[in-house]
N, C-alpha and C. Protein backbone atom coordinates (compact mmCIF):
# COMPACT_ATOMS: atom_id res chain seq x y z
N UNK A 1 -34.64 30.63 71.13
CA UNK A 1 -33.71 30.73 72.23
C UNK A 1 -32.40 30.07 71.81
N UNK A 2 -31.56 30.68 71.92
CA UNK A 2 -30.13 30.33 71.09
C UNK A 2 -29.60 29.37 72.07
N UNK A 3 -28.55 27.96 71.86
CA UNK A 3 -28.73 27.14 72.82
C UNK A 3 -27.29 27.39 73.45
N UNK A 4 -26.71 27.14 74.36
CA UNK A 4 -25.54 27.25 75.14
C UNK A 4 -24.51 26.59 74.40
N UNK A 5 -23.58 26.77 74.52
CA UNK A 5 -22.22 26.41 73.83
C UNK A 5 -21.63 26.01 74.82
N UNK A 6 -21.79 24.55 74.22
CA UNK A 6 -21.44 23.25 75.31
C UNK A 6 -19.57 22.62 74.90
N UNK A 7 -19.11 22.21 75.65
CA UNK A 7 -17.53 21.72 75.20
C UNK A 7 -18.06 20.50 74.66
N UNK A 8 -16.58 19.71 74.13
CA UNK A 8 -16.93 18.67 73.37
C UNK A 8 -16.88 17.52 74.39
N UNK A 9 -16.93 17.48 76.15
CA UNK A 9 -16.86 16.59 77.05
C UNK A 9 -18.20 16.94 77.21
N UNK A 10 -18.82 17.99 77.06
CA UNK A 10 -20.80 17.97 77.38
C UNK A 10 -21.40 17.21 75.79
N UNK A 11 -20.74 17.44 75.13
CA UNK A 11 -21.90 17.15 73.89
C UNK A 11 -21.17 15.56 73.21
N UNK A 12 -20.05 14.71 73.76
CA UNK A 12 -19.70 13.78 72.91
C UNK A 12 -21.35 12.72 73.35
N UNK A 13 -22.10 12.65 74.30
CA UNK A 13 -23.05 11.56 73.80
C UNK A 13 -24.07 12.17 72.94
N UNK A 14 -24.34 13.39 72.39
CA UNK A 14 -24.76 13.39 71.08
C UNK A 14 -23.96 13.50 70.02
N UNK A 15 -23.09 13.18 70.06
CA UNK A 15 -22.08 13.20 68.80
C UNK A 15 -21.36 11.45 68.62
N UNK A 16 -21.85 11.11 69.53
CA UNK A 16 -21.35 9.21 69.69
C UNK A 16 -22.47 8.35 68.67
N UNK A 17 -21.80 7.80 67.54
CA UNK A 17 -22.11 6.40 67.23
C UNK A 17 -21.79 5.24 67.34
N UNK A 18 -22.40 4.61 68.06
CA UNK A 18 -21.84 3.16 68.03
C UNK A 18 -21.97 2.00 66.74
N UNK A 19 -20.97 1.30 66.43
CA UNK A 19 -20.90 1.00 64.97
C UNK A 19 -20.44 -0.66 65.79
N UNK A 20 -21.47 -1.75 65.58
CA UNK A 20 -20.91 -2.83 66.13
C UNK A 20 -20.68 -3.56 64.74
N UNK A 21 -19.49 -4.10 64.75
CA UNK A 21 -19.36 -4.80 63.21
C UNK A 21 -19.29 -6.57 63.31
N UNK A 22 -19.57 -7.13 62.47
CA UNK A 22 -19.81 -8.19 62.07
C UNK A 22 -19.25 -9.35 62.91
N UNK A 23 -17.79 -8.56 63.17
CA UNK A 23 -16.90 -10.04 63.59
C UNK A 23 -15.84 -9.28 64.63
N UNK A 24 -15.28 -9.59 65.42
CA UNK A 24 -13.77 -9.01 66.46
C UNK A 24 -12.93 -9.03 65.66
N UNK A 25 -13.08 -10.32 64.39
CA UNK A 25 -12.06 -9.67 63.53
C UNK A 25 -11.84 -8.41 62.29
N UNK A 26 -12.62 -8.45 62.47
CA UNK A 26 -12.91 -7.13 61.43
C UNK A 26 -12.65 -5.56 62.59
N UNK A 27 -13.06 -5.90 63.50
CA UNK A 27 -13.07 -4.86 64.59
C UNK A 27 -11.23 -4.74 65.29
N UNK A 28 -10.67 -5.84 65.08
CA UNK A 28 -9.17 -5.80 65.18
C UNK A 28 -8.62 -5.01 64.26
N UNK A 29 -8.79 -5.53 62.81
CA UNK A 29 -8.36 -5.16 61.55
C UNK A 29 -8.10 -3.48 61.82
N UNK A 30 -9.46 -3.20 61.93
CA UNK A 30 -9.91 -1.36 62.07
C UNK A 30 -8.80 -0.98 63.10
N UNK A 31 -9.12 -1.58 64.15
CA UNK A 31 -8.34 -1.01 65.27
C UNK A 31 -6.42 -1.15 65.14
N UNK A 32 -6.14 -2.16 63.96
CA UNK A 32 -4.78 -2.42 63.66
C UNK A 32 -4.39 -1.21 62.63
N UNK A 33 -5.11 -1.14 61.98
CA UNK A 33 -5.18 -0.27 60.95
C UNK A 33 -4.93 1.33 61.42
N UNK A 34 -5.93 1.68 62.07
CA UNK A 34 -6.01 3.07 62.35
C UNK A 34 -4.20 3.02 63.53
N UNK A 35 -4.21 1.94 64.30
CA UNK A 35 -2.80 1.79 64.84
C UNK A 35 -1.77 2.53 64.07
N UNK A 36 -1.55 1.91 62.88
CA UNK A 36 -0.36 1.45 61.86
C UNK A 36 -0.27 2.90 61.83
N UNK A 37 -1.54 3.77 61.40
CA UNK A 37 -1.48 5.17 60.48
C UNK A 37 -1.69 6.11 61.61
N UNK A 38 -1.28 5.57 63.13
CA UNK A 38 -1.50 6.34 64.46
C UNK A 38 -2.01 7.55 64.27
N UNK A 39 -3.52 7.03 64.18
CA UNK A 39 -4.70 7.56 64.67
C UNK A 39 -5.60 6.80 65.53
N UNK A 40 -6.63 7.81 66.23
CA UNK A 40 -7.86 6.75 66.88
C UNK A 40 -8.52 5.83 65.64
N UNK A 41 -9.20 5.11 66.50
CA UNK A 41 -9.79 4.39 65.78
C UNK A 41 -11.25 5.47 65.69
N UNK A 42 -11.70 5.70 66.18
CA UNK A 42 -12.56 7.30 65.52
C UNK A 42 -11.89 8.13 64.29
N UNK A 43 -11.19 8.38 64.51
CA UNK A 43 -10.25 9.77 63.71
C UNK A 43 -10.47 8.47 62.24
N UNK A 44 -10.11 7.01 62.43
CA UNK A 44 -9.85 6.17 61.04
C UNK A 44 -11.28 6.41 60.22
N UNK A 45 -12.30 5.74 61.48
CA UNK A 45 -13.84 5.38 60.66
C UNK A 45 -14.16 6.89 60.07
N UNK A 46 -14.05 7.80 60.50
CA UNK A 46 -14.43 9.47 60.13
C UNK A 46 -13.95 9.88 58.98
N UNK A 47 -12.74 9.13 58.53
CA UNK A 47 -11.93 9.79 57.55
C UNK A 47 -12.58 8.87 56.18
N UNK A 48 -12.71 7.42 56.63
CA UNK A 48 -13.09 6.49 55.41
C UNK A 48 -13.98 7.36 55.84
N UNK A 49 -15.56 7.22 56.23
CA UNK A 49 -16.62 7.51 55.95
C UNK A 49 -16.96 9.26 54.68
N UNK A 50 -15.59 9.79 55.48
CA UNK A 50 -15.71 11.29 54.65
C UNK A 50 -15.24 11.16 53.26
N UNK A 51 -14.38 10.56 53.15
CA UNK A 51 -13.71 9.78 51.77
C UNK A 51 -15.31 9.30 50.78
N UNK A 52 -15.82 8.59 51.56
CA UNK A 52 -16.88 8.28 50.88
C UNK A 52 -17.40 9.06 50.63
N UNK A 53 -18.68 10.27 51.23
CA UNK A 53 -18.99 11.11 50.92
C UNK A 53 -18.73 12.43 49.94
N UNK A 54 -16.79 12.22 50.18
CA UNK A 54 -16.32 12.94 49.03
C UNK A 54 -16.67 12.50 47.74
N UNK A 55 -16.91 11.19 47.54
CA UNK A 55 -16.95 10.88 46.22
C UNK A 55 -18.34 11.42 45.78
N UNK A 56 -18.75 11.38 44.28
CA UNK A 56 -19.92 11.27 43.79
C UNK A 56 -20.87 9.86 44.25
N UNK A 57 -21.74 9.77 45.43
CA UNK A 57 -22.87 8.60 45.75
C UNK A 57 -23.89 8.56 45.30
N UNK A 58 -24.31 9.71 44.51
CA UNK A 58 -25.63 9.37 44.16
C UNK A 58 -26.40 8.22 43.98
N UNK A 59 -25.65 7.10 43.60
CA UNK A 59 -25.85 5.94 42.85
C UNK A 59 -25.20 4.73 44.05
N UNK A 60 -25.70 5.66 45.13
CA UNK A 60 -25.55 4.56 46.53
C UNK A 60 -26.41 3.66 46.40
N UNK A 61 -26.16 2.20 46.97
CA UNK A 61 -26.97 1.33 46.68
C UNK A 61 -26.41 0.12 48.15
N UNK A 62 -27.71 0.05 48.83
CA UNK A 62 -27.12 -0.66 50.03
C UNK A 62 -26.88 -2.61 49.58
N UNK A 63 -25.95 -2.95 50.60
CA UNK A 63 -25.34 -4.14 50.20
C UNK A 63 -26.60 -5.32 50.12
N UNK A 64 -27.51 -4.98 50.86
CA UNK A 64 -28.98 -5.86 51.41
C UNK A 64 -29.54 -5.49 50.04
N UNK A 65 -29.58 -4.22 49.04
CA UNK A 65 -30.54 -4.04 48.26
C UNK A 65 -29.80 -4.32 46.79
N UNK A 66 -28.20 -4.60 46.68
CA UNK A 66 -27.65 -5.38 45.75
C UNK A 66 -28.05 -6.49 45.69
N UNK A 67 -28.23 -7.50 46.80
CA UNK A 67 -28.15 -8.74 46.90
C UNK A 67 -29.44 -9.34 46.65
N UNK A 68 -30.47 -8.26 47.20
CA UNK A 68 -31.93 -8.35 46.52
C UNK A 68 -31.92 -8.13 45.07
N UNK A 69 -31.24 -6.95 44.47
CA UNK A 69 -31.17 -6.97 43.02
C UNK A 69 -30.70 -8.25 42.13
N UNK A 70 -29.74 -8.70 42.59
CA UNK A 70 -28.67 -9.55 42.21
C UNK A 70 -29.58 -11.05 41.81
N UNK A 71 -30.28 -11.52 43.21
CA UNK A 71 -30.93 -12.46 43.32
C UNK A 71 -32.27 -12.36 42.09
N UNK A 72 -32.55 -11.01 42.06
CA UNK A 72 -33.85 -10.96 41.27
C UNK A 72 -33.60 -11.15 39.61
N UNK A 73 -32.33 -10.62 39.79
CA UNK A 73 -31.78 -10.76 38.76
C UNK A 73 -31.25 -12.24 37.65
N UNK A 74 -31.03 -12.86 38.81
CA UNK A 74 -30.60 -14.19 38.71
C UNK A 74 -31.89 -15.14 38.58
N UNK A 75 -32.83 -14.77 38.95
CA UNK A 75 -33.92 -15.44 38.74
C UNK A 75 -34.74 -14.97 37.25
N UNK A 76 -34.43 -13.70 36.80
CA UNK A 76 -35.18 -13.30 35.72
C UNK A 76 -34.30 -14.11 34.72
N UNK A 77 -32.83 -14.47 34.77
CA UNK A 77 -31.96 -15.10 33.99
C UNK A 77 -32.49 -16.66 33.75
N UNK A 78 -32.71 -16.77 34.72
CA UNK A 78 -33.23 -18.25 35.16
C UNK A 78 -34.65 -18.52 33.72
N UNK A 79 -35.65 -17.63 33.74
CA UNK A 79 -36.78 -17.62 33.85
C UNK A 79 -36.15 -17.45 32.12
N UNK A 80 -35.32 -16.56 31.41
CA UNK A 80 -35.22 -16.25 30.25
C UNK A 80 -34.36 -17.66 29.55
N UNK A 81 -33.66 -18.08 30.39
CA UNK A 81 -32.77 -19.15 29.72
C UNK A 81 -34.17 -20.47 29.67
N UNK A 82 -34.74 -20.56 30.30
CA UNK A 82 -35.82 -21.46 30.10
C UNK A 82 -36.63 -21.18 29.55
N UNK A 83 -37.01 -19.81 28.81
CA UNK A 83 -37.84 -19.48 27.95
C UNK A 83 -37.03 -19.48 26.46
N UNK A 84 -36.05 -19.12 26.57
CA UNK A 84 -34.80 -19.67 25.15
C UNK A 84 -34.57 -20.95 24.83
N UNK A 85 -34.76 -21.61 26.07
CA UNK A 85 -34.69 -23.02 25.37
C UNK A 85 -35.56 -23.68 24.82
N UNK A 86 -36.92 -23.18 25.46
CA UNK A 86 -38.15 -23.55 24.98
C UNK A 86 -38.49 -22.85 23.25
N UNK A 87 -37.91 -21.88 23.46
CA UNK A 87 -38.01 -21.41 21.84
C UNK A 87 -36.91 -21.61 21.07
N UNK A 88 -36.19 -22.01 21.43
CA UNK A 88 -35.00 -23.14 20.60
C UNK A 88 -35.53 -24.27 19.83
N UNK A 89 -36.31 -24.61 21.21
CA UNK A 89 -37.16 -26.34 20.79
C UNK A 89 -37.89 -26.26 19.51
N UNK A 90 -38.70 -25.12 19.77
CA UNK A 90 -39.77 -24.70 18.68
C UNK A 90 -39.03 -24.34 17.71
N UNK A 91 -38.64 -23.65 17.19
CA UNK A 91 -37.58 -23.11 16.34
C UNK A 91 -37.25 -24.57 14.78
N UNK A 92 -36.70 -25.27 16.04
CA UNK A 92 -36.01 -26.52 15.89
C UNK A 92 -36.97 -27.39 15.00
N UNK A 93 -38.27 -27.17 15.66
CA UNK A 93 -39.54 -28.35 15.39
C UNK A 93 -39.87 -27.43 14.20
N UNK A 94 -39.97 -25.96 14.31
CA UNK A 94 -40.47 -25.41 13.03
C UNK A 94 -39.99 -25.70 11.52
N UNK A 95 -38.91 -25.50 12.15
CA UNK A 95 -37.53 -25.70 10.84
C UNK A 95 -38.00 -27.10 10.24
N UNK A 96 -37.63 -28.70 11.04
CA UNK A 96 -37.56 -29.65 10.50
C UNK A 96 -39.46 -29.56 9.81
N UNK A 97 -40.04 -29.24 10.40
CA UNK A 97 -41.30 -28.96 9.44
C UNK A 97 -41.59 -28.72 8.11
N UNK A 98 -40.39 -27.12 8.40
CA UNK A 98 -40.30 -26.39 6.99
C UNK A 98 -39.42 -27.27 6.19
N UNK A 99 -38.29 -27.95 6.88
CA UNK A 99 -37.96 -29.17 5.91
C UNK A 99 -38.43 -30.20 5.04
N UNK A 100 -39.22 -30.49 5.94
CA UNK A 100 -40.32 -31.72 5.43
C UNK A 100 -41.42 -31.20 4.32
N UNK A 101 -41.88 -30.17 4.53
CA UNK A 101 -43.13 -29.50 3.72
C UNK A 101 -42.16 -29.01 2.14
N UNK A 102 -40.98 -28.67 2.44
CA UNK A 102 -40.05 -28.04 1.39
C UNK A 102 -39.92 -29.81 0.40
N UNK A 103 -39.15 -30.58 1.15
CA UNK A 103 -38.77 -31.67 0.58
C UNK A 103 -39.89 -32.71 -0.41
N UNK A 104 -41.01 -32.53 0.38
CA UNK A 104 -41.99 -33.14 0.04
C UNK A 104 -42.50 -33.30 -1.60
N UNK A 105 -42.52 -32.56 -2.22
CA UNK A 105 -42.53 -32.52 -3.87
C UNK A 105 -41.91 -33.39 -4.91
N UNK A 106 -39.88 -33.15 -4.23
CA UNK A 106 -39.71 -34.00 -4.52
C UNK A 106 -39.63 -35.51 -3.85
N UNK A 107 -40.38 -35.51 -3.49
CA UNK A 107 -40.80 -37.46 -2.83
C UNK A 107 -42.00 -37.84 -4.02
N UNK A 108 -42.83 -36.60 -3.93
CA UNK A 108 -43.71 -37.26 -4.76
C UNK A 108 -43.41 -37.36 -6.09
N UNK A 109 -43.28 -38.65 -6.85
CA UNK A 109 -43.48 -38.61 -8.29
C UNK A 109 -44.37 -38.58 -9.09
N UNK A 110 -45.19 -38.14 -8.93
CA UNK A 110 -46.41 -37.44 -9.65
C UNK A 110 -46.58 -36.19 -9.33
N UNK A 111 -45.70 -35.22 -8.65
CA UNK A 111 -46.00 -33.95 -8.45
C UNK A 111 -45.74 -33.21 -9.81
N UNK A 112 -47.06 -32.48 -9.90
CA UNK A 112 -47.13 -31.63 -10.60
C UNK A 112 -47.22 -29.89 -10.08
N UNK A 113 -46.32 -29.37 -10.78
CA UNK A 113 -46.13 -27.98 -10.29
C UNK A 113 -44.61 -27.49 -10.60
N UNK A 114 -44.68 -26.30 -9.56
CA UNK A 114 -43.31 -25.96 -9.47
C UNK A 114 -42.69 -26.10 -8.51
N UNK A 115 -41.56 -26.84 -8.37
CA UNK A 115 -40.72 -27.59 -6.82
C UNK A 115 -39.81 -26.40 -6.51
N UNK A 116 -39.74 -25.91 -5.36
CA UNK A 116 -38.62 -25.00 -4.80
C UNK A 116 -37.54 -25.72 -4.34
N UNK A 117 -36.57 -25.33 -4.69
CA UNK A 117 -35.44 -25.99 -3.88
C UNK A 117 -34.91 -25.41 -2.49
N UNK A 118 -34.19 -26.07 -1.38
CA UNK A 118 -33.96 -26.21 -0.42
C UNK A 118 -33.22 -24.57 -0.71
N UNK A 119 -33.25 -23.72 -0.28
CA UNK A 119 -32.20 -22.37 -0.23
C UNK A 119 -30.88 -22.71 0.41
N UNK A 120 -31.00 -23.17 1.62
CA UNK A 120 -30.33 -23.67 2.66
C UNK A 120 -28.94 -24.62 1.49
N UNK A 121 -29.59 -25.35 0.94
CA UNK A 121 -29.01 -26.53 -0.05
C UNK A 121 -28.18 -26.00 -0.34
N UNK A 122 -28.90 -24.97 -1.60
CA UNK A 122 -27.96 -24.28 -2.19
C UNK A 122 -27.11 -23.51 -2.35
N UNK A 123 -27.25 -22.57 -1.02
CA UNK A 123 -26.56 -22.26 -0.67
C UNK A 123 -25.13 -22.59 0.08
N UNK A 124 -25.25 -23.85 0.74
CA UNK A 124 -23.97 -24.71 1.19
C UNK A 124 -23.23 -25.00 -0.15
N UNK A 125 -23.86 -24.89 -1.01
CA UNK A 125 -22.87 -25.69 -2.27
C UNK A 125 -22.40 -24.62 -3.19
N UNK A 126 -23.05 -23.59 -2.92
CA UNK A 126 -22.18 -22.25 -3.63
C UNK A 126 -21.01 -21.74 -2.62
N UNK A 127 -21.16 -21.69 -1.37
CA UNK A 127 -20.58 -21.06 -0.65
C UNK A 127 -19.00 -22.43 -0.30
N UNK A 128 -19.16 -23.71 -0.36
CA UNK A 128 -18.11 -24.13 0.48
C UNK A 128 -17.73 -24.63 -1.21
N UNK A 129 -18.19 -24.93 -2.01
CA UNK A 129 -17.84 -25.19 -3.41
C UNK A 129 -17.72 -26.96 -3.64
N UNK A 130 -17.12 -27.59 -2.54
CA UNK A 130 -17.38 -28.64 -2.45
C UNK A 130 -17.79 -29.42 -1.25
N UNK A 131 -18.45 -30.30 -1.05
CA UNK A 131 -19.16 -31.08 0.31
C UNK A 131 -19.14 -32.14 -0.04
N UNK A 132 -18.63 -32.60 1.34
CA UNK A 132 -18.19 -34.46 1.16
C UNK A 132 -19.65 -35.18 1.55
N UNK A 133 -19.66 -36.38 1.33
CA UNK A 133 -21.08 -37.13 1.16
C UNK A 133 -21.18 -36.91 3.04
N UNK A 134 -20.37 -37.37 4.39
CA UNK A 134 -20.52 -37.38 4.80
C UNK A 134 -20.66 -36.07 5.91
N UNK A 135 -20.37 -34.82 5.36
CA UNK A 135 -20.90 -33.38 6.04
C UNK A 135 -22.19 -33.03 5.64
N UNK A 136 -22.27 -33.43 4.94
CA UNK A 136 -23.61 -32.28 4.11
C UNK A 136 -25.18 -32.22 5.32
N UNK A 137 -25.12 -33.45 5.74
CA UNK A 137 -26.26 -33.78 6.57
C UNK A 137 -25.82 -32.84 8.11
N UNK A 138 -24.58 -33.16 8.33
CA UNK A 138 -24.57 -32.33 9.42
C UNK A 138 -24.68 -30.22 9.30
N UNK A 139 -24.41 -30.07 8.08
CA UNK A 139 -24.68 -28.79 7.39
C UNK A 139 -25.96 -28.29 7.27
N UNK A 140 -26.43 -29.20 7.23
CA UNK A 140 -27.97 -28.78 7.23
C UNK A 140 -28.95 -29.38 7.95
N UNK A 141 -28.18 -29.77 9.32
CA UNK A 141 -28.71 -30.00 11.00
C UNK A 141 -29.86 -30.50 10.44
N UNK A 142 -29.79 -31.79 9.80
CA UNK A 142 -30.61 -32.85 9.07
C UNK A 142 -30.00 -34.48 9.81
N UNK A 143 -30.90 -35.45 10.96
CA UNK A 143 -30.28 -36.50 11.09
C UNK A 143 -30.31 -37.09 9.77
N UNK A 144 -29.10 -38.53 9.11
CA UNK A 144 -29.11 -39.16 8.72
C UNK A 144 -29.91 -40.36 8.80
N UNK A 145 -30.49 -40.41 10.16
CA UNK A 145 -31.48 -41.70 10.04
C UNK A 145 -32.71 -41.37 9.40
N UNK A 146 -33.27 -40.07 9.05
CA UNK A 146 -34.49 -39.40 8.94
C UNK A 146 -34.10 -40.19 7.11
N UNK A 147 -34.82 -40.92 6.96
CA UNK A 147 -34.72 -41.19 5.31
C UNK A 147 -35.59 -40.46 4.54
N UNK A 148 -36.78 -40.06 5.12
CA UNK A 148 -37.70 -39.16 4.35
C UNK A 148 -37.13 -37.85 3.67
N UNK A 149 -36.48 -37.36 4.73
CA UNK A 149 -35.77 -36.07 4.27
C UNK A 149 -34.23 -36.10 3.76
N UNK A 150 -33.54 -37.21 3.86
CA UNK A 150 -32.53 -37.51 3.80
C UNK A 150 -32.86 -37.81 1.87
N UNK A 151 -33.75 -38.56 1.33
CA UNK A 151 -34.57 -39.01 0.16
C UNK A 151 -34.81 -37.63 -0.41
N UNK A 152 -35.31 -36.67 0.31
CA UNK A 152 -36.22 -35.53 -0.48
C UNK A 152 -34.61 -34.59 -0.67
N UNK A 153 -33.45 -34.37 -0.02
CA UNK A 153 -32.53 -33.71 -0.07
C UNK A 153 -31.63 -34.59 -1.33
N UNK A 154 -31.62 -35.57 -1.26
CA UNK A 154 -31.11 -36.78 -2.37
C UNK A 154 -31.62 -36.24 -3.60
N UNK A 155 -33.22 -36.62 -3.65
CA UNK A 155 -33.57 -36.09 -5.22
C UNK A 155 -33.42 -34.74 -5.81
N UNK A 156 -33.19 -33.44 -4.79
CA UNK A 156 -32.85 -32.48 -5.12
C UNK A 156 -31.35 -32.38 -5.43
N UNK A 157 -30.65 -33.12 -5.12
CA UNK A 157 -29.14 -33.14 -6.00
C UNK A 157 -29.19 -33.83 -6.87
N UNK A 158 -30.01 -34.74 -6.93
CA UNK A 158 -29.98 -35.29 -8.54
C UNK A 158 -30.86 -34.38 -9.34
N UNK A 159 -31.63 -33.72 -8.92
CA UNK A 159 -32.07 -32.66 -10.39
C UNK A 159 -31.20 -31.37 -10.44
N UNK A 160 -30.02 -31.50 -9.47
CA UNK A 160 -29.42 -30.16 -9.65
C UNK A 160 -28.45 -30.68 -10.53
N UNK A 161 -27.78 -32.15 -9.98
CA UNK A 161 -26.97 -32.53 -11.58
C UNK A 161 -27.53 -32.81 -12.64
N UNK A 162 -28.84 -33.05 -13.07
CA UNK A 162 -29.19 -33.06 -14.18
C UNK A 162 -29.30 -31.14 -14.91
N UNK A 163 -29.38 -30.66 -14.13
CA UNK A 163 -29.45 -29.21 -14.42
C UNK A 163 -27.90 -29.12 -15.00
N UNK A 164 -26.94 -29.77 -14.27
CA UNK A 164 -25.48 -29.39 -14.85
C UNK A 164 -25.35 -28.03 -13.59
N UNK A 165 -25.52 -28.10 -12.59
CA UNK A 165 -25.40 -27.16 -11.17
C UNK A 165 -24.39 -27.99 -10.22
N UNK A 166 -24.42 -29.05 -10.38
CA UNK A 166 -23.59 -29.93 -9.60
C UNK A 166 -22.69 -31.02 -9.84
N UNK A 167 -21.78 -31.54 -9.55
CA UNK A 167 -21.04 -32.34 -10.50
C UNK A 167 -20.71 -33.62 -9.22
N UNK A 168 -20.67 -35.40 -9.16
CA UNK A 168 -20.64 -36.03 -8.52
C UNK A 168 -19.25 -36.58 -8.34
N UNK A 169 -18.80 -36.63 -7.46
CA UNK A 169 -17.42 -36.80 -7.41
C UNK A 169 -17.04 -38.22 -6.20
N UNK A 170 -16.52 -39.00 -6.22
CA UNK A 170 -16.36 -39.96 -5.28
C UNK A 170 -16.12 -39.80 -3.83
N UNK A 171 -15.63 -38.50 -3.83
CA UNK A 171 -16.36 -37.92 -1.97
C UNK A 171 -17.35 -37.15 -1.92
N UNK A 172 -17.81 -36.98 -2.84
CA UNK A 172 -18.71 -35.45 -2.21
C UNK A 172 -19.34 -35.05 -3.57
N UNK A 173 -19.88 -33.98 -3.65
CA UNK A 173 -20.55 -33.09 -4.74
C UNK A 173 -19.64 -31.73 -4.64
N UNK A 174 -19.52 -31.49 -6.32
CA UNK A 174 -18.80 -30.18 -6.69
C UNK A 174 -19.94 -29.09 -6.85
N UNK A 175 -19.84 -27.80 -6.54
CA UNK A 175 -20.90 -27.10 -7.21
C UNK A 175 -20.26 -26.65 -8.41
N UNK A 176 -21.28 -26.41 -9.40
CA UNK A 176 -20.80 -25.87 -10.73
C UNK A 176 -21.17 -24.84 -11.35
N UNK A 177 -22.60 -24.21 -10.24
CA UNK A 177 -23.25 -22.89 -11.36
C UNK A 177 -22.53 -22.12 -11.13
């Protein structure tokens, strides 16, 4: 049954939304606004709203379900920066390990075998060519109070100058290979 063709004074309460907004001031704003560009304040909200729709929305996303994202988001950040630091720590503890287990050979004077040298070492002393007595430890994120390793990094520059790899200089060590 085809329905009657009603004017727009029979059909505006199905065509009425009521839109209550946040604040009177925001509800001024609108109503100043649509003023300025003398239109209703209907004719304003109709035109933004169509504006919107003109655009591509697919990738609409409500402000309640940003803020849920956002938050979740901020918490997975949370959860990763405390899992980075925790594997920083380790990292950290591994390394001075691998320090200690590396250095260890030369501490012992009775080691018999073949001693590896520090890579790390040697590499600082090819690459900067010279290192003053007081960087080298911070170069190789080694404290100075640690004497064990501070000792095991010691005797490996003295067998690199006995090799003729390094040369001793009153600030620092030269590299020479």
């Amino acid at each position: 049954m085809p329905k009657p063709n009603l004017g727009k004074t029979q059909t505006i309460k199905k065509r009425a939304i009521y839109v209550y907004l946040p604040s009177e001031e925001m509800a001024e704003k609108w109503k100043r606004t649509a003023k300025e560009n003398h239109i209703s304040v209907s004719k304003f909200v109709i035109e933004c709203v169509q504006e919107f729709f003109a655009k591509d929305r697919s990738d609409f996303v409500s402000r309640r379900e940003l803020v849920e994202k956002v938050k979740k988001l901020e918490e997975e950040i949370k959860e990763l920066r405390k899992e980075n630091r925790l594997l920083k720590s380790l990292v950290d503890k591994l390394d001075e390990e691998l320090r200690r287990y590396r250095v260890k050979p030369f501490l012992d004077d009775d080691f018999v075998g073949v001693r590896e040298y520090s890579r790390e070492l040697v590499e600082i002393f090819k690459m900067k060519g010279f290192v003053e007595y007081d960087e080298l430890y911070s170069l190789l994120n080694v404290d100075p109070r640690d004497t064990e390793l501070v000792k095991g990094y010691v005797k490996q520059i003295e067998a690199l100058k006995q090799y003729g790899l390094i040369e001793v200089t009153p600030r620092g060590w030269r590299w020479k290979g």
